[in-house]
PDB file of N, CA and C in Angstrom:
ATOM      1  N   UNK A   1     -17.456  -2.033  11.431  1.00  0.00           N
ATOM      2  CA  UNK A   1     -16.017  -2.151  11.400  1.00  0.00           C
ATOM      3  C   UNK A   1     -15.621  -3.609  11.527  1.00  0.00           C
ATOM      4  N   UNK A   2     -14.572  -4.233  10.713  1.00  0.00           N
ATOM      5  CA  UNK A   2     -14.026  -4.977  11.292  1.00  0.00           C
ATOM      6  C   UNK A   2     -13.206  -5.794  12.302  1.00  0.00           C
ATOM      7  N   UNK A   3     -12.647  -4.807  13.235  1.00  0.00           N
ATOM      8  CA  UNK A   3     -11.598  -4.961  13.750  1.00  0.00           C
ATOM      9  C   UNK A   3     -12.275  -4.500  15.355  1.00  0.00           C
ATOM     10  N   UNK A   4     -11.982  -5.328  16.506  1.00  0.00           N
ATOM     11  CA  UNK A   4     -12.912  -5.064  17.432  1.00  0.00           C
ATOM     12  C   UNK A   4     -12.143  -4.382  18.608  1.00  0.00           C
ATOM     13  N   UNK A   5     -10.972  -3.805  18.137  1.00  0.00           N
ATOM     14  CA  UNK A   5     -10.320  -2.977  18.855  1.00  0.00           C
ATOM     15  C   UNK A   5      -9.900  -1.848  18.108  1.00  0.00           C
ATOM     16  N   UNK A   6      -9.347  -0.265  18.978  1.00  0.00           N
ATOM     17  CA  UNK A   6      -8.869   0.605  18.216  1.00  0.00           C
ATOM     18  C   UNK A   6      -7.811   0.946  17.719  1.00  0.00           C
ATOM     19  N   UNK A   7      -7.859   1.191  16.151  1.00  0.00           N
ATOM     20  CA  UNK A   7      -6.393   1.913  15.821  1.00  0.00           C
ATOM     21  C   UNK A   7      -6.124   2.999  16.106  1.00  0.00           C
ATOM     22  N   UNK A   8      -4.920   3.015  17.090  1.00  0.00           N
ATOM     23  CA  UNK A   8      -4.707   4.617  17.724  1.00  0.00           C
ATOM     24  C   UNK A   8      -3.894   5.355  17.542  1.00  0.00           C
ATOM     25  N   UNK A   9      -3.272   5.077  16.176  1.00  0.00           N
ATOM     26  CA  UNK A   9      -2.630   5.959  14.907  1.00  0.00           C
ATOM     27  C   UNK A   9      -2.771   5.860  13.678  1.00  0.00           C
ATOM     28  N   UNK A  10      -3.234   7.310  12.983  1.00  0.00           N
ATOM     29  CA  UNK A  10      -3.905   7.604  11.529  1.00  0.00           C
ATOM     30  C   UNK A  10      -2.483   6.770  10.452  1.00  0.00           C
ATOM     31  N   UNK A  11      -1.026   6.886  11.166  1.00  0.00           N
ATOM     32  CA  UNK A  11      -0.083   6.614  10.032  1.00  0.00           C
ATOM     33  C   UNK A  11       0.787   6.148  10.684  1.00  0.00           C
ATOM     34  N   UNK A  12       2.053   5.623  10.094  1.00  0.00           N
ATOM     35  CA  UNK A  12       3.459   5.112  10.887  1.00  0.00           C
ATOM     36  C   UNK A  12       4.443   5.490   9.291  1.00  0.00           C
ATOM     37  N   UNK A  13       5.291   5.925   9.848  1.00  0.00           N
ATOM     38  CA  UNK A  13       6.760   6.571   8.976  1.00  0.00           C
ATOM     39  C   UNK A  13       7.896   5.052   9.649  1.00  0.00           C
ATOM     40  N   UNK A  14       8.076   4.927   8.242  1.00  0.00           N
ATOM     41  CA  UNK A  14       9.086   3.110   8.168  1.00  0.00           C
ATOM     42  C   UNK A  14      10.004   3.290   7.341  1.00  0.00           C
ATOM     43  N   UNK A  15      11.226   3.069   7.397  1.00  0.00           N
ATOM     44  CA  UNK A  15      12.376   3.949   6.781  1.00  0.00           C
ATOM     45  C   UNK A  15      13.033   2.357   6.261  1.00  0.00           C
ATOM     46  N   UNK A  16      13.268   2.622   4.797  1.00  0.00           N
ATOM     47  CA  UNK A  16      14.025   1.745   4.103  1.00  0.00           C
ATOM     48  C   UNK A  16      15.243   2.050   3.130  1.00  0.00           C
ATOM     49  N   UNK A  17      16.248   1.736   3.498  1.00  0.00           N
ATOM     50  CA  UNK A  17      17.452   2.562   2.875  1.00  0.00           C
ATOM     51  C   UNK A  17      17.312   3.996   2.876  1.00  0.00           C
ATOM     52  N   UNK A  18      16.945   4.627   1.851  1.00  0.00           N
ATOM     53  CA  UNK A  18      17.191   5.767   1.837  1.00  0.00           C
ATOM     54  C   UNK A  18      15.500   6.526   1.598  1.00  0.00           C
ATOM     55  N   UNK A  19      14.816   5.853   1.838  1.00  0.00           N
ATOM     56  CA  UNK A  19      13.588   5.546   1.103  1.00  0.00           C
ATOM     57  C   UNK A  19      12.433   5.802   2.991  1.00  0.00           C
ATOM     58  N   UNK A  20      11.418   6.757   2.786  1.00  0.00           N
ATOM     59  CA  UNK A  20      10.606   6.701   3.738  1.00  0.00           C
ATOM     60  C   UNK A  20       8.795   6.154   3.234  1.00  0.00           C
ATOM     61  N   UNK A  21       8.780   5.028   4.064  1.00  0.00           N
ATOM     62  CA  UNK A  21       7.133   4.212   3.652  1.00  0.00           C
ATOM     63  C   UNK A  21       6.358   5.023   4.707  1.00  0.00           C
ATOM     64  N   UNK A  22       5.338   5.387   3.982  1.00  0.00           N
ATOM     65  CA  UNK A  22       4.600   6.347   5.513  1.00  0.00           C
ATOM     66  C   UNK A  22       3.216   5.513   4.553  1.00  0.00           C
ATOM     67  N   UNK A  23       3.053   4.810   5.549  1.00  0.00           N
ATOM     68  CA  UNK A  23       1.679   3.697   5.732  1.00  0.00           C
ATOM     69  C   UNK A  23       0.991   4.004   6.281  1.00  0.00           C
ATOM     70  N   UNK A  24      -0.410   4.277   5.679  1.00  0.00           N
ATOM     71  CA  UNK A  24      -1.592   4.817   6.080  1.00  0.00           C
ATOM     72  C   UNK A  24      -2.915   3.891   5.786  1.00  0.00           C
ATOM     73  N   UNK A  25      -3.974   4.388   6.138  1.00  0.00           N
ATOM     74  CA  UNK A  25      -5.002   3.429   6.116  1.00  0.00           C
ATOM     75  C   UNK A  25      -5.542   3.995   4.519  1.00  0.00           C
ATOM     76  N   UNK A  26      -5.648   5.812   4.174  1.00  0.00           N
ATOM     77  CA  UNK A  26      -5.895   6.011   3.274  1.00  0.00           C
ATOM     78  C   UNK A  26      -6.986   7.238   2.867  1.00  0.00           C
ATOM     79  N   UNK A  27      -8.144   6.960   4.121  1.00  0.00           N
ATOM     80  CA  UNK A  27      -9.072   7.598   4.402  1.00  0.00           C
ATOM     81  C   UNK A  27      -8.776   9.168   4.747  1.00  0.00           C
ATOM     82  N   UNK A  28      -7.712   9.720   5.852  1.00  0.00           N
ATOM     83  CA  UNK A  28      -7.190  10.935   6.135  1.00  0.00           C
ATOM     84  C   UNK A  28      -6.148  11.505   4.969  1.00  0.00           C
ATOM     85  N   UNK A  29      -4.952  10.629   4.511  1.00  0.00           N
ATOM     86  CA  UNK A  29      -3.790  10.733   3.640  1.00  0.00           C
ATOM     87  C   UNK A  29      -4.181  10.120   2.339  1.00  0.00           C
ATOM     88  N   UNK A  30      -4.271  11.127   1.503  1.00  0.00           N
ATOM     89  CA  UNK A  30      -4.361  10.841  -0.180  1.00  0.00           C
ATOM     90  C   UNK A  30      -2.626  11.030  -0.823  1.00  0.00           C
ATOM     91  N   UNK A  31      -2.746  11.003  -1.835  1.00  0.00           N
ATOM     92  CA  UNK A  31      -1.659  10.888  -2.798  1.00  0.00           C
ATOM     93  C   UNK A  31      -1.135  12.722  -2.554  1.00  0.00           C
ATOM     94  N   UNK A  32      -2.079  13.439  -2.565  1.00  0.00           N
ATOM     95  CA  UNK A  32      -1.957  14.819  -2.965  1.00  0.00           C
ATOM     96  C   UNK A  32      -1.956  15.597  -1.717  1.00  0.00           C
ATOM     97  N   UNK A  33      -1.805  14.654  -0.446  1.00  0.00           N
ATOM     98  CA  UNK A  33      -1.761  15.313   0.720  1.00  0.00           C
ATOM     99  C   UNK A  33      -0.968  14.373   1.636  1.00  0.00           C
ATOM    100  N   UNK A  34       0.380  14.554   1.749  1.00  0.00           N
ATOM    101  CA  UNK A  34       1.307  13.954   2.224  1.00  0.00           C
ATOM    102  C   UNK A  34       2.758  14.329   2.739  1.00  0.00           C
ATOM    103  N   UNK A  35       2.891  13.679   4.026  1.00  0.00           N
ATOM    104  CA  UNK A  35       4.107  14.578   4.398  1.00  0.00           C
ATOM    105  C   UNK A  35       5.257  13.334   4.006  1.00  0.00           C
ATOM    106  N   UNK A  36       5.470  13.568   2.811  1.00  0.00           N
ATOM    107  CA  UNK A  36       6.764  12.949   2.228  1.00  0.00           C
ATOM    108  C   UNK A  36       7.456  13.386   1.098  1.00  0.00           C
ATOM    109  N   UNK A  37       8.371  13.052   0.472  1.00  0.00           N
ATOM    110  CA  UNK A  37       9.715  13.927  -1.225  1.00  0.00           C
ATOM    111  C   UNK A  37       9.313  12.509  -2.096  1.00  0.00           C
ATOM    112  N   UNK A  38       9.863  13.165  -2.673  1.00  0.00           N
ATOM    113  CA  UNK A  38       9.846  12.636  -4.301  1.00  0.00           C
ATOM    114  C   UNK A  38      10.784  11.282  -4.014  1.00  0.00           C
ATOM    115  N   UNK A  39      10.304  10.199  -4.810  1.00  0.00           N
ATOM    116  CA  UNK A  39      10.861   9.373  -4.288  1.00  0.00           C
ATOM    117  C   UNK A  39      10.557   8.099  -3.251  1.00  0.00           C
ATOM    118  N   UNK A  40       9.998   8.778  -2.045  1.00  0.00           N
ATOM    119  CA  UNK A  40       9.539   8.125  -1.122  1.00  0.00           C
ATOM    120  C   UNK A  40       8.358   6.945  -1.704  1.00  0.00           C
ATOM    121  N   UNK A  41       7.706   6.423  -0.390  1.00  0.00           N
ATOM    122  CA  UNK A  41       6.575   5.538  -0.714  1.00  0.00           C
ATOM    123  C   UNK A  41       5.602   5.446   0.162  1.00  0.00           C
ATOM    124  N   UNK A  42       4.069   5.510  -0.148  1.00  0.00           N
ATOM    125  CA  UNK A  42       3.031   5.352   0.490  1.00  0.00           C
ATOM    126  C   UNK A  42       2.780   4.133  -0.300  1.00  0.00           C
ATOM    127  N   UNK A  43       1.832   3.506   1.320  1.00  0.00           N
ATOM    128  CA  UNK A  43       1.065   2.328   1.715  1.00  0.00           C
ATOM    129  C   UNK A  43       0.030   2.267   1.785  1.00  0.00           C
ATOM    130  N   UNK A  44      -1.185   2.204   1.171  1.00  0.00           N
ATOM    131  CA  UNK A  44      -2.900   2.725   1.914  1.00  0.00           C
ATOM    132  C   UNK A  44      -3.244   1.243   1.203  1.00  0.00           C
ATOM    133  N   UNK A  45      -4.336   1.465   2.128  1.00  0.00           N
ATOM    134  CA  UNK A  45      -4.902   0.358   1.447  1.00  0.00           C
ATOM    135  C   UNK A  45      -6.427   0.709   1.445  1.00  0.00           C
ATOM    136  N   UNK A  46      -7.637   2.184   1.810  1.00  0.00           N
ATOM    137  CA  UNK A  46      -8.571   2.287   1.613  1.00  0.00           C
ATOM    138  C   UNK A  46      -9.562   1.870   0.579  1.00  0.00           C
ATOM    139  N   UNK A  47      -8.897   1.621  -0.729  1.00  0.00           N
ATOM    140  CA  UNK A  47      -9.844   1.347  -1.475  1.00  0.00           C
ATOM    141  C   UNK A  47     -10.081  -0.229  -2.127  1.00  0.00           C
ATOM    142  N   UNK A  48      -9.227  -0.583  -1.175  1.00  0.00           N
ATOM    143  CA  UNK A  48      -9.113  -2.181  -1.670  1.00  0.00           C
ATOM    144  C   UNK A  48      -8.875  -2.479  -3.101  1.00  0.00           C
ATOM    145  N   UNK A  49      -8.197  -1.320  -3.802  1.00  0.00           N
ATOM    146  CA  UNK A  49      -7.994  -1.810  -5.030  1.00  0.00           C
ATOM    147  C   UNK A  49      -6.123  -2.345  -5.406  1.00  0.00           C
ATOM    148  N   UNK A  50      -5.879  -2.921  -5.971  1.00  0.00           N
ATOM    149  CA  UNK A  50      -4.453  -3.634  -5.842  1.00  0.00           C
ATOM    150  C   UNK A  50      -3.996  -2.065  -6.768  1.00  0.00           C
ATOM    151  N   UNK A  51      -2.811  -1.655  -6.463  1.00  0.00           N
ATOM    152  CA  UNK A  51      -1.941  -0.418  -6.845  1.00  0.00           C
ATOM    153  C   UNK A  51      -0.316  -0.581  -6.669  1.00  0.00           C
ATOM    154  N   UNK A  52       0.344  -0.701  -7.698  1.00  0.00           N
ATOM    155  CA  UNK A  52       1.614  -0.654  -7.664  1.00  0.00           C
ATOM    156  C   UNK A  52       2.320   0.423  -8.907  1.00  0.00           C
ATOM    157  N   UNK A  53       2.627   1.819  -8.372  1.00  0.00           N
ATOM    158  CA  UNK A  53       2.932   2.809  -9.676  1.00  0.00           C
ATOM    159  C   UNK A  53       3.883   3.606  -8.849  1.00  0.00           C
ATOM    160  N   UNK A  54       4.300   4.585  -9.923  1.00  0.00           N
ATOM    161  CA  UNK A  54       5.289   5.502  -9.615  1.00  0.00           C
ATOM    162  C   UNK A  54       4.981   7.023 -10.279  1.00  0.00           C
ATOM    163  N   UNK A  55       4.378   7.919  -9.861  1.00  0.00           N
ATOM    164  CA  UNK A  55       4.387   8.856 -10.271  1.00  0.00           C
ATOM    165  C   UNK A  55       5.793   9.823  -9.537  1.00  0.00           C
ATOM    166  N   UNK A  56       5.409  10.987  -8.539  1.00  0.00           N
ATOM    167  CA  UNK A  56       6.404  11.382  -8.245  1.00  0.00           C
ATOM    168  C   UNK A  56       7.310  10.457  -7.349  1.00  0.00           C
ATOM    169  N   UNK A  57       5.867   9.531  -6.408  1.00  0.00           N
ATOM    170  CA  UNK A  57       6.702   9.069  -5.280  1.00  0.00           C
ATOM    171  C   UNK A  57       6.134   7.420  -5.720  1.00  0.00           C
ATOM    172  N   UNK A  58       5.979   6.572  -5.091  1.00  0.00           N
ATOM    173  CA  UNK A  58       5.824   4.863  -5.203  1.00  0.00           C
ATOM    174  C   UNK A  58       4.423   5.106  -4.790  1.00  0.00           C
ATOM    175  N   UNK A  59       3.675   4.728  -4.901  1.00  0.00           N
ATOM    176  CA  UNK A  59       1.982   4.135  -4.391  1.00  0.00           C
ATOM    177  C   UNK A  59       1.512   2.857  -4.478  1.00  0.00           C
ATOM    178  N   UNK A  60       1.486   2.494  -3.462  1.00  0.00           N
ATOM    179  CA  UNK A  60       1.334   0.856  -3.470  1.00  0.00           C
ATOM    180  C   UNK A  60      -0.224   0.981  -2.379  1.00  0.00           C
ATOM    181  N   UNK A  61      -0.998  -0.254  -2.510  1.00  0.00           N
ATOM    182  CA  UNK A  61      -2.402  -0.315  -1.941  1.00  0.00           C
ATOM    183  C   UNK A  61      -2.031  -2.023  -2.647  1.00  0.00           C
ATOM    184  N   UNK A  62      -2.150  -2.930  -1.124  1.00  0.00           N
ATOM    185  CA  UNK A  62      -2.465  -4.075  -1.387  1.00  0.00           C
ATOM    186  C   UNK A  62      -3.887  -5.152  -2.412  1.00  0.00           C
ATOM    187  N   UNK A  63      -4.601  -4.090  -2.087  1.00  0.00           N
ATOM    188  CA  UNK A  63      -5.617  -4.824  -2.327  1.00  0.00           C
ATOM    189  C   UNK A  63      -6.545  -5.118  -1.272  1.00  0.00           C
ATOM    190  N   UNK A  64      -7.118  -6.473  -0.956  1.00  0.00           N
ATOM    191  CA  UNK A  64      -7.964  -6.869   0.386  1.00  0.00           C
ATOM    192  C   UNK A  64      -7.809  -8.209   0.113  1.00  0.00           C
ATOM    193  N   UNK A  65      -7.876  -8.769   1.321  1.00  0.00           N
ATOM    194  CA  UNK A  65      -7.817 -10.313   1.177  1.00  0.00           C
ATOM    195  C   UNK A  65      -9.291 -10.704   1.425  1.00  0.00           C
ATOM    196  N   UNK A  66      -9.681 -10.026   2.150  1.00  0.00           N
ATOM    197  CA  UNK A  66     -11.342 -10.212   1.993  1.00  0.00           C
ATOM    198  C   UNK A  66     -12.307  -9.482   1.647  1.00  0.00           C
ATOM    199  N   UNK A  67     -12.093  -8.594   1.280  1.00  0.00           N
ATOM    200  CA  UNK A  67     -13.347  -7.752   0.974  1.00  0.00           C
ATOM    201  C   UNK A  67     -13.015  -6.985  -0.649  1.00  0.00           C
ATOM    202  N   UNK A  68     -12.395  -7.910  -1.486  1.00  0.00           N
ATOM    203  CA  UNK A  68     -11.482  -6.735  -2.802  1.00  0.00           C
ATOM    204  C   UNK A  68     -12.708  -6.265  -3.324  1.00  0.00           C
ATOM    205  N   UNK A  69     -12.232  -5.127  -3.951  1.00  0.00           N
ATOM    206  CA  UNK A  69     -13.094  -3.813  -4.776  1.00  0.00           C
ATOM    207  C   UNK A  69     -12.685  -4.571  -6.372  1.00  0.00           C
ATOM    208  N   UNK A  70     -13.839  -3.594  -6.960  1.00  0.00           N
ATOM    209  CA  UNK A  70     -13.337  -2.860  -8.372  1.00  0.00           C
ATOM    210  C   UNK A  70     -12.959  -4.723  -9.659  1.00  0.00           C
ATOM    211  N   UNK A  71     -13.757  -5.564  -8.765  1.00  0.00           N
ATOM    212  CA  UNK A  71     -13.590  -6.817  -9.516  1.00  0.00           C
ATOM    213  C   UNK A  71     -12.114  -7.391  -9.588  1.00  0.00           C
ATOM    214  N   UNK A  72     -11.637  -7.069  -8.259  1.00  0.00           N
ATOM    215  CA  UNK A  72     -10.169  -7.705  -8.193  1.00  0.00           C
ATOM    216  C   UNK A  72     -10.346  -9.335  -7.734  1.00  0.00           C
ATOM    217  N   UNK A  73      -9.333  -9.897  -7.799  1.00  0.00           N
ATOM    218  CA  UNK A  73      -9.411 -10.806  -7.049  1.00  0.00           C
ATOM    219  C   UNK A  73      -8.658 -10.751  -5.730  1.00  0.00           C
ATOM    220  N   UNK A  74      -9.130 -11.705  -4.566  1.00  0.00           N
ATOM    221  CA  UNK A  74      -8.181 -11.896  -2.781  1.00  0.00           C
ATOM    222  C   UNK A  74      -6.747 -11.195  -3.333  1.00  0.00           C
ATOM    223  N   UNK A  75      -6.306 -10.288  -2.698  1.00  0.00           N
ATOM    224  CA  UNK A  75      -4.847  -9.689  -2.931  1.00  0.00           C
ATOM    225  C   UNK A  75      -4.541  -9.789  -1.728  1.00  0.00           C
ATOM    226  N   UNK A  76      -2.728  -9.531  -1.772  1.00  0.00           N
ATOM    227  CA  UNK A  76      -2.126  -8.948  -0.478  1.00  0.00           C
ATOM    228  C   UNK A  76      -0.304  -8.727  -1.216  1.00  0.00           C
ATOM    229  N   UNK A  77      -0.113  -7.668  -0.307  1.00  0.00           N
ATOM    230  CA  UNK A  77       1.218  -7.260  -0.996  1.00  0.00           C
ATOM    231  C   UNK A  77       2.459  -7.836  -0.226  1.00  0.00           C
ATOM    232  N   UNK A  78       3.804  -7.468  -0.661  1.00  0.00           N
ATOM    233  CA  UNK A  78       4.866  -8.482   0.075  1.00  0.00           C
ATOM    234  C   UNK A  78       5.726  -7.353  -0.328  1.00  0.00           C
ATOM    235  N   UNK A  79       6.410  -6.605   0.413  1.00  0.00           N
ATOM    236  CA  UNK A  79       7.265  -5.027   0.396  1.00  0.00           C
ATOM    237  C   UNK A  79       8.850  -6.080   0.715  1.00  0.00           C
ATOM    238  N   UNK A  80       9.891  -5.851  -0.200  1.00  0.00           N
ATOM    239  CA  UNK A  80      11.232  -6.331  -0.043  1.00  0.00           C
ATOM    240  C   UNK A  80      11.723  -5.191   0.166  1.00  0.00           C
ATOM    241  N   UNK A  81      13.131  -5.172   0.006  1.00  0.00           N
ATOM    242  CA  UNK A  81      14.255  -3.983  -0.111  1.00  0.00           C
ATOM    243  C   UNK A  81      14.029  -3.477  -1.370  1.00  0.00           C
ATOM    244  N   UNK A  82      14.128  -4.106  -2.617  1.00  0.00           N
ATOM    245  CA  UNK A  82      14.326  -3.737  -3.869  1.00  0.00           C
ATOM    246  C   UNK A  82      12.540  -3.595  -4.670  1.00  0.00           C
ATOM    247  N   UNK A  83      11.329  -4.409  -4.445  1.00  0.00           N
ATOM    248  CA  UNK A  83      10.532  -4.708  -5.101  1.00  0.00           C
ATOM    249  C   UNK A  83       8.909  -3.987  -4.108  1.00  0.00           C
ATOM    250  N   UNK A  84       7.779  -4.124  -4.907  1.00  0.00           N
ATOM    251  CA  UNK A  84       6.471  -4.518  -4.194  1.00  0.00           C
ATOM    252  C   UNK A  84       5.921  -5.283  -4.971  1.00  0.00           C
ATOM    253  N   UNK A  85       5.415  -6.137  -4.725  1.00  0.00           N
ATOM    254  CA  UNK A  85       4.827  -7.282  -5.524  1.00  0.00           C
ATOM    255  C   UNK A  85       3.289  -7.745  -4.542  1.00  0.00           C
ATOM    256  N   UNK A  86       2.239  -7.702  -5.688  1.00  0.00           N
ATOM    257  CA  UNK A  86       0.992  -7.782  -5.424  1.00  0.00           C
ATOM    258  C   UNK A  86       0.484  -9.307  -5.721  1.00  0.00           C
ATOM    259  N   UNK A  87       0.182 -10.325  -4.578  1.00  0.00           N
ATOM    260  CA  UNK A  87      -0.063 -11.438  -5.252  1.00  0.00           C
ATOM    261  C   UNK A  87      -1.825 -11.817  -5.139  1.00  0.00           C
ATOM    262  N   UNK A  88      -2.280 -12.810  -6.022  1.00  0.00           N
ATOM    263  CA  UNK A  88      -3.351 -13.815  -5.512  1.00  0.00           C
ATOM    264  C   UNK A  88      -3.258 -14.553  -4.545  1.00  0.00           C
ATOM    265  N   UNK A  89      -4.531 -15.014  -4.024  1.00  0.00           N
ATOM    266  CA  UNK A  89      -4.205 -16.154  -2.818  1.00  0.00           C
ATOM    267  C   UNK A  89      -3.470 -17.301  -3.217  1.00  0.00           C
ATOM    268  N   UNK A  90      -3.505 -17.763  -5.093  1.00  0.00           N
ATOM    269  CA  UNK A  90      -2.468 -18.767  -5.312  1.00  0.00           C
ATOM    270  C   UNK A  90      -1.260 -18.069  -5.347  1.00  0.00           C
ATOM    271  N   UNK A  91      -0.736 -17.321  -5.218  1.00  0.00           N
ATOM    272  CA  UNK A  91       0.558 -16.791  -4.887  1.00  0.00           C
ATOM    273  C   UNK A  91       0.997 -16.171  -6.356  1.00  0.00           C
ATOM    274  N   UNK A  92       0.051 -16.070  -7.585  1.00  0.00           N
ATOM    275  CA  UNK A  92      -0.139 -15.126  -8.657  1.00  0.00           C
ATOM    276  C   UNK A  92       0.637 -13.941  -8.581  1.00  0.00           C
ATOM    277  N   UNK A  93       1.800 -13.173  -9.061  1.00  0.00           N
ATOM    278  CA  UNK A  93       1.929 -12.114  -9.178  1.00  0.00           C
ATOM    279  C   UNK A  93       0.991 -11.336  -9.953  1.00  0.00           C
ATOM    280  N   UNK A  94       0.317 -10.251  -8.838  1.00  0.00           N
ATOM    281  CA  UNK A  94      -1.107  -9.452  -9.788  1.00  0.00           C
ATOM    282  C   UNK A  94      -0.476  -8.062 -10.735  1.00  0.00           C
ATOM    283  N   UNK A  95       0.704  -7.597  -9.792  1.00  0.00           N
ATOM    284  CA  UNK A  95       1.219  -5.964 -10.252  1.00  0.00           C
ATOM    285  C   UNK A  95       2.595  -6.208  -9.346  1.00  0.00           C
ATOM    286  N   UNK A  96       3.553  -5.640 -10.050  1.00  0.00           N
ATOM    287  CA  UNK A  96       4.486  -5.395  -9.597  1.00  0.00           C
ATOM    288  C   UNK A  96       5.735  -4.176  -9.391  1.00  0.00           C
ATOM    289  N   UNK A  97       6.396  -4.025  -9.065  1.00  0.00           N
ATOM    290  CA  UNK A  97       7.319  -2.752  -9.373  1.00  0.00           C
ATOM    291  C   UNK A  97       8.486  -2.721  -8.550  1.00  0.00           C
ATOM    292  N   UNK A  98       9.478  -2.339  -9.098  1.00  0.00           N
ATOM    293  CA  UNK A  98      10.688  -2.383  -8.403  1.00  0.00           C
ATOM    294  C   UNK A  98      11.627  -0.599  -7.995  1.00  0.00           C
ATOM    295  N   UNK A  99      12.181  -0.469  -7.192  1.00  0.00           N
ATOM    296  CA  UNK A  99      12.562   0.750  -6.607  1.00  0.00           C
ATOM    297  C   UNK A  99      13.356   1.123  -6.383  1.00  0.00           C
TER     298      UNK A  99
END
């Protein structure tokens, strides 16, 4: 593991306008198993792959700043009111999407 202390919650529910982000690590909560509506937005970031889409609800996955998958390059995401935007460490927009 990386992290030399424990995380001692699987998720956190983060409310934006009208809009609920239920941020997860990824591993317990998939796309197809989620307590959220149409609309809403999940946060995971398990697979270290950069993700910014919209099927029923928003799916966003930063990426990794150190460890990226799948031949990405260093990512990390930046969540506004209106946008998610996926950058490089030069500050590259990688994927984007607005909401």
């Amino acid at each position: 593991m990386l992290l030399e202390f424990p995380i001692m919650s699987d998720f956190t529910n983060l409310f934006l306008g009208d809009k609920r982000i239920f941020a997860t690590h990824g591993h317990l909560f998939t796309e197809e198993k989620l307590p959220i509506s149409s609309g809403d937005i999940l946060i995971s970031g398990h697979t270290h792959i950069p993700l910014a889409e919209k099927n029923d609800i928003y799916i966003f996955n930063p990426g990794s700043i150190t460890l990226p998958k799948g031949g990405n390059p260093n990512s990390y995401g930046i969540l506004t009111p209106t946008s998610w935007e996926i950058k490089d460490l030069d500050g590259k927009i990688l994927k984007s999407i607005t909401y």
